[in-house]
Protein backbone atom coordinates (compact mmCIF):
# COMPACT_ATOMS: atom_id res chain seq x y z
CA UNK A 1 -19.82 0.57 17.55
CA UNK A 2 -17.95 1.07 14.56
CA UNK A 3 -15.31 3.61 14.94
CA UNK A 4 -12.28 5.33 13.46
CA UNK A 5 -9.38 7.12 15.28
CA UNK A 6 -8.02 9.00 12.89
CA UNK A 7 -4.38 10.61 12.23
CA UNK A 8 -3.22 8.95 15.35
CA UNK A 9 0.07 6.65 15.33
CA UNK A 10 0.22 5.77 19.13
CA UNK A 11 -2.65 4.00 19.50
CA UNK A 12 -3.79 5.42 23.21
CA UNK A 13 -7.03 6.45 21.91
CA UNK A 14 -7.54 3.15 19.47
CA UNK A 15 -6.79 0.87 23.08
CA UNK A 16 -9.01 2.90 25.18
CA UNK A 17 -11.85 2.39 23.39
CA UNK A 18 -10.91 -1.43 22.52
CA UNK A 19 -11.28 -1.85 26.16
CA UNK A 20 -14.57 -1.21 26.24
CA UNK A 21 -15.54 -3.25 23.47
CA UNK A 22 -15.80 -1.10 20.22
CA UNK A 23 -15.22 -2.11 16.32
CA UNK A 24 -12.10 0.27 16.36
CA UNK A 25 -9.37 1.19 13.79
CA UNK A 26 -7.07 3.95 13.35
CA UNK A 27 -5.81 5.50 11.13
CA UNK A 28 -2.45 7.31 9.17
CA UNK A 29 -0.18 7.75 6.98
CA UNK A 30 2.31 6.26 9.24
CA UNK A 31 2.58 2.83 10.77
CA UNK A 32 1.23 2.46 14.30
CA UNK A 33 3.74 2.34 16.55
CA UNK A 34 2.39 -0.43 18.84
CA UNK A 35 2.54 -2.54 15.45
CA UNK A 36 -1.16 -3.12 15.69
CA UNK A 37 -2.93 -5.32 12.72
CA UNK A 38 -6.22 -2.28 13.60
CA UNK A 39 -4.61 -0.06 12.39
CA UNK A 40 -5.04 1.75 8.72
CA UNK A 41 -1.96 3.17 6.54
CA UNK A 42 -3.54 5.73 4.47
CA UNK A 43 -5.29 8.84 3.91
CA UNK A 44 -7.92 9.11 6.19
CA UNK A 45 -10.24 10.50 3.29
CA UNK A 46 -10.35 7.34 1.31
CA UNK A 47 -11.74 5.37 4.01
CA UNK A 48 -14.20 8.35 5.59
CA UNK A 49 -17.33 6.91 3.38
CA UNK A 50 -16.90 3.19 5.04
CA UNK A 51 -19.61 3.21 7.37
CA UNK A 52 -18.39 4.49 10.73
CA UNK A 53 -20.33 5.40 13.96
CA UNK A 54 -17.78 7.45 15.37
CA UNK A 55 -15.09 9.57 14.00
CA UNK A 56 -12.82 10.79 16.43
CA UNK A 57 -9.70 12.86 14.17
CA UNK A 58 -6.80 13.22 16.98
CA UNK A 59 -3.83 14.64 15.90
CA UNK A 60 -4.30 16.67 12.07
CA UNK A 61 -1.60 18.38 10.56
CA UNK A 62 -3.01 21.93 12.34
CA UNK A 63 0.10 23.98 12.25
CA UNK A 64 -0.61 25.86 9.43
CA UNK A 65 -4.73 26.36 10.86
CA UNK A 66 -3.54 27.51 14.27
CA UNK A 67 -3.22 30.94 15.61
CA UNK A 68 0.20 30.63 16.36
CA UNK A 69 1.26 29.81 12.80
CA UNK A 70 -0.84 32.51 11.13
CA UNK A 71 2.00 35.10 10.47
CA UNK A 72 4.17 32.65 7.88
CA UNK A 73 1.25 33.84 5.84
CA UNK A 74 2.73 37.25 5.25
CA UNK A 75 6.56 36.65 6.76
CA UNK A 76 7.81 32.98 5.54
CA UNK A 77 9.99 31.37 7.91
CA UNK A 78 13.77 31.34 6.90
CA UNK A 79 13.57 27.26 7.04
CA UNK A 80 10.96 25.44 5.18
CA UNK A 81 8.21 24.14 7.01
CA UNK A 82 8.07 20.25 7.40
CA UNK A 83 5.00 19.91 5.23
CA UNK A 84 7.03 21.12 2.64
CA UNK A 85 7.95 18.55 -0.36
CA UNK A 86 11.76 17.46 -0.43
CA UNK A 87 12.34 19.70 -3.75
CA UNK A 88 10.89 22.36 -1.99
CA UNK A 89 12.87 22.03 1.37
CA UNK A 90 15.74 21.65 -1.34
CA UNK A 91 14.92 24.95 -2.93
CA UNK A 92 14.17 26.77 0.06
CA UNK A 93 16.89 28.65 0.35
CA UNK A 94 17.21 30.27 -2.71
CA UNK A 95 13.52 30.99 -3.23
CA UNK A 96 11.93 34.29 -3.26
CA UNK A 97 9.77 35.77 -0.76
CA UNK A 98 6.83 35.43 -3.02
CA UNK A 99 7.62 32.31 -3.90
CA UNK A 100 7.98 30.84 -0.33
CA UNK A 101 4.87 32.68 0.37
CA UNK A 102 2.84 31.26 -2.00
CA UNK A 103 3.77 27.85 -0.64
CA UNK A 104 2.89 28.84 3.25
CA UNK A 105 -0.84 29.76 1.16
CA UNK A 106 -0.94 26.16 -0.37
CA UNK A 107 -0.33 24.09 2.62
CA UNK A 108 -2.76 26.22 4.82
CA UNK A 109 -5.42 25.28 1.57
CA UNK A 110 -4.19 21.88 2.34
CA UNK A 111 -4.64 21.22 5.66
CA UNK A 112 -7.73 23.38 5.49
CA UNK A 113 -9.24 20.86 3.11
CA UNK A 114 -8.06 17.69 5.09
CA UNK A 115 -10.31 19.17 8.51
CA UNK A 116 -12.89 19.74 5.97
CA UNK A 117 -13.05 16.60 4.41
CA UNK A 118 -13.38 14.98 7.98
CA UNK A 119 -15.16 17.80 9.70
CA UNK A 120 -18.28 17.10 7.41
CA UNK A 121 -17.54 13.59 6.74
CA UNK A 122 -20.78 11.13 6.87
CA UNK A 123 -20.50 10.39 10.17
CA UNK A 124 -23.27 11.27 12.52
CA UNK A 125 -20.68 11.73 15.24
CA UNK A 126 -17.53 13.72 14.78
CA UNK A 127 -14.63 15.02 17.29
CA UNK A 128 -11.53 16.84 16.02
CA UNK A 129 -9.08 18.24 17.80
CA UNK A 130 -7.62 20.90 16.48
CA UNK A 131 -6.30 24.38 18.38
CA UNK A 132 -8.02 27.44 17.88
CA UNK A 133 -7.81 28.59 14.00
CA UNK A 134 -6.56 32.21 12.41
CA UNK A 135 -9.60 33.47 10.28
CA UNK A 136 -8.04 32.71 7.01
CA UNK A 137 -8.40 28.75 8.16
CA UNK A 138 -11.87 29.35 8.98
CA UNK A 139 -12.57 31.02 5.82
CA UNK A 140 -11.69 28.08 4.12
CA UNK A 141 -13.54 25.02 6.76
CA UNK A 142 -17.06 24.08 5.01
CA UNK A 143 -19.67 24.58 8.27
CA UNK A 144 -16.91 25.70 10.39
CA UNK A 145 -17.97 26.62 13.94
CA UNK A 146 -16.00 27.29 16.72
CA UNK A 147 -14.61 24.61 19.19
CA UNK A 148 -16.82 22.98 21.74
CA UNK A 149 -14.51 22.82 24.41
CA UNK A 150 -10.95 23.26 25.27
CA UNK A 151 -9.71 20.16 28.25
CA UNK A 152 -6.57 19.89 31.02
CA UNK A 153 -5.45 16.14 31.37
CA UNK A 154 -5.04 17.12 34.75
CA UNK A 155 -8.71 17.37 34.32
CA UNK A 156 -8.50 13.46 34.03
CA UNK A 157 -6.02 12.60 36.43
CA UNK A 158 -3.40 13.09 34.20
CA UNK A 159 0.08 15.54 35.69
CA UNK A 160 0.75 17.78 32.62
CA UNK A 161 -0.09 20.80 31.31
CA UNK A 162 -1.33 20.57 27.43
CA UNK A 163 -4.77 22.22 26.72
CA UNK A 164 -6.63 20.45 24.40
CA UNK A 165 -9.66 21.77 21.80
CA UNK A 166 -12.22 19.75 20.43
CA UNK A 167 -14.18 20.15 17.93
CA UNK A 168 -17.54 18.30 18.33
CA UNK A 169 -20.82 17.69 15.87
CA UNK A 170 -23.25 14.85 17.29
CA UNK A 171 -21.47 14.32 20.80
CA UNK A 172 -21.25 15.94 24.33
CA UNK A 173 -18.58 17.70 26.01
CA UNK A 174 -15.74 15.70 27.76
CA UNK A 175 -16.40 15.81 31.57
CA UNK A 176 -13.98 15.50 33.79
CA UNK A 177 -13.36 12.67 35.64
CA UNK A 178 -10.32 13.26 38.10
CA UNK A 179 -9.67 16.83 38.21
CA UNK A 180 -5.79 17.29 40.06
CA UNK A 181 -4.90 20.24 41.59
CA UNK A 182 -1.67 21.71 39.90
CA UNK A 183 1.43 22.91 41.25
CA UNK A 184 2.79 26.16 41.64
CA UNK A 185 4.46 28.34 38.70
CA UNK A 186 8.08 28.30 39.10
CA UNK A 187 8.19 24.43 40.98
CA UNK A 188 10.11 21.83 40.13
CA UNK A 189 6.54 19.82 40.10
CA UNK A 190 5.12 22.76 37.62
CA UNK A 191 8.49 22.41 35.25
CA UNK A 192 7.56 18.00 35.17
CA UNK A 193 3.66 18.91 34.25
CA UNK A 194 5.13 21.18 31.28
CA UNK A 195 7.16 18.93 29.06
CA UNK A 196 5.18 19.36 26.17
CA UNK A 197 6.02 23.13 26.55
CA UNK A 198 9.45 22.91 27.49
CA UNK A 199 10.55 19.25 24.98
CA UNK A 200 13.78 20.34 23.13
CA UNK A 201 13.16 20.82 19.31
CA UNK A 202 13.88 17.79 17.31
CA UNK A 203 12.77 14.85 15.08
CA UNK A 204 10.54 13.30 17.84
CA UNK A 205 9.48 16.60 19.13
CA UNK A 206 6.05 16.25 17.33
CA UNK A 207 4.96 13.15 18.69
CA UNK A 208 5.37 13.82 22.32
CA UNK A 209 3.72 17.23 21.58
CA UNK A 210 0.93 15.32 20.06
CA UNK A 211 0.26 12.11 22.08
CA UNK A 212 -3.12 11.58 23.87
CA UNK A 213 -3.05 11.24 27.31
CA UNK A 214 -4.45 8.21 28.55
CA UNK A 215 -7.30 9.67 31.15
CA UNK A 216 -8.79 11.86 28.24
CA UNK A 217 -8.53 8.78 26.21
CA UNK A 218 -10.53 6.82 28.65
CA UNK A 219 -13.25 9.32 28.98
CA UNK A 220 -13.43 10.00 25.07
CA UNK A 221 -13.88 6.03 25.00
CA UNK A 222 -16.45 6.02 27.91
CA UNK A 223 -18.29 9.09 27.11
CA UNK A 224 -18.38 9.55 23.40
CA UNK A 225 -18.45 5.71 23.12
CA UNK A 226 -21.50 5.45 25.75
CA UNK A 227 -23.29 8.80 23.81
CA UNK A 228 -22.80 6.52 20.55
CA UNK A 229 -24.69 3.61 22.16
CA UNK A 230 -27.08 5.21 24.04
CA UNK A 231 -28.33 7.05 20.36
CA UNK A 232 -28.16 3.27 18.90
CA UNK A 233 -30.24 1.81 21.43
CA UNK A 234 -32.61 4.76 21.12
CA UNK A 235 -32.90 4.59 17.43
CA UNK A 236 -33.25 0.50 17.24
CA UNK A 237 -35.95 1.36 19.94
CA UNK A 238 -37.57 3.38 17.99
CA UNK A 239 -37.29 1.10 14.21
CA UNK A 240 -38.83 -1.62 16.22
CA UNK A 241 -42.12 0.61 17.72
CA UNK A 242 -42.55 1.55 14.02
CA UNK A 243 -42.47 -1.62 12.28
C-alpha cells in the first residue's frame, strides 16, 4: 500500500510500516533525522492529491487547536509563540495587546486550515493525531468530529506516560497489544514513565514531546496497514466478480 506519514521527522512510524512491506514516505518541512532518501521536505498539502492509500498525519502543529492553548486567544503570552515569523518574534515586545492578539487568531486559522486540508484530504483512510481541540478550532475544521480514541504506549508495551488522540475516518481503533501495568504515583519508576511531562523546556523539548513510540508505531503499521489491505483485497475481489 501506498502510504504517507505525514509531519513526522523521526521516522518511527515511516520504519514500522516499511517493515511490513508498504510503499511508505514521510513527510515535513524538516529533514528526517535518520537521513532517509523516503522521506519528503515539504508541505504536506502539495503532495496530499498524489494517490495515497493511507494517510497517517503524526505530529501537526496542534498547539494553537488544543485545549490547553485556548486562553492566548483572549490573554497573549508575554513571549511570542514559536509559530510566530522572525519580524514578529522581533516585534513582540513592543506590540500591543490587540496586536499580539490578532496574531494568536491567525495562527489558530492556520493550523486550523493545515488539519483541514489533511483531515478531508482524498484519501479513503485518514488518522491524525491531534489532542482534544477548544471550540473555536472546531469551528473552523471542515467535517470535524470528535476523536476516535485516545491510547497509553504502555498500552503497547511501551514504559511512559503520554496519552495519545487519534483522529480516524476509514480505519479502526488501535488495539492494544501489550498492555503494562504502571507504577505507583510518587515512584521513582512513575517519575521515568513521565519524561514527556517532566522534559526541561528547551530547543529539543518539542521533539521528545512529540516522538512516536515504537509499540504504537508497530500496531498503527499492523493494524491500519492490515485494515488497508484487507479493503484492497475486498475491493479487487469484488472488480473481478463484476467484470
Amino acid at each position: 500500500m501506498r502510504v504517507l506519514i505525514g509531519c513526522e521527522t523521526s521516522g518511527v512510524v515511516r520504519r514500522a510500516f516499511a517493515a511490513l512491506g508498504h510503499d511508505v514516505w514521510s513527510c515535513d518541512i524538516l529533514p528526517a533525522e535518520d537521513g532517509s532518501n523516503r522521506h519528503i521536505i515539504c508541505d504536506i498539502r502539495e503532495i496530499l492529491h498524489d494517490g495515497w492509500d493511507l494517510l497517517a498525519v503524526m505530529h501537526p502543529p496542534c498547539t494553537r487547536l488544543c485545549n490547553s492553548g485556548v486562553r492566548w486567544l483572549s490573554g497573549p503570552p508575554k513571549n511570542a509563540p514559536n509559530e510566530a515569523t522572525l519580524a514578529e518574534k522581533q516585534a513582540w515586545p513592543v506590540l500591543s495587546v490587540d496586536d499580539r492578539r490578532a496574531i494568536m487568531w491567525r495562527l489558530l486559522d492556520e493550523g486550523a486550515a493545515l488539519f483541514s486540508a489533511c483531515w478531508n484530504a482524498p484519501v479513503d483512510r485518514v488518522a491524525i493525531e491531534n489532542p482534544v481541540m477548544h471550540r473555536h478550532a472546531k469551528e473552523r475544521i471542515v467535517n470535524y468530529q470528535k476523536p476516535a480514541q485516545t491510547v497509553q504506549p504502555w498500552w503497547f508495551g511501551n514504559r511512559a506516560f503520554k496519552a495519545t488522540s487519534f483522529y480516524l475516518r476509514g480505519l479502526p481503533p488501535l488495539m492494544e497489544t501489550d498492555r503494562l501495568e504502571p507504577p505507583k504515583r510518587g515512584t521513582d519508576e512513575h517519575k521515568k514513565w513521565s519524561i514527556v511531562h517532566r522534559a526541561s523546556p528547551g530547543p529539543d523539548r518539542w521533539r521528545l514531546r512529540s516522538r512516536t513510540y515504537p509499540g504504537i508505531a508497530y500496531a498503527m503499521a499492523d493494524q491500519w496497514g492490515g485494515a488497508a489491505l484487507s479493503a484492497a483485497t475486498a475491493l479487487n475481489g469484488v472488480l473481478e466478480v463484476a467484470s
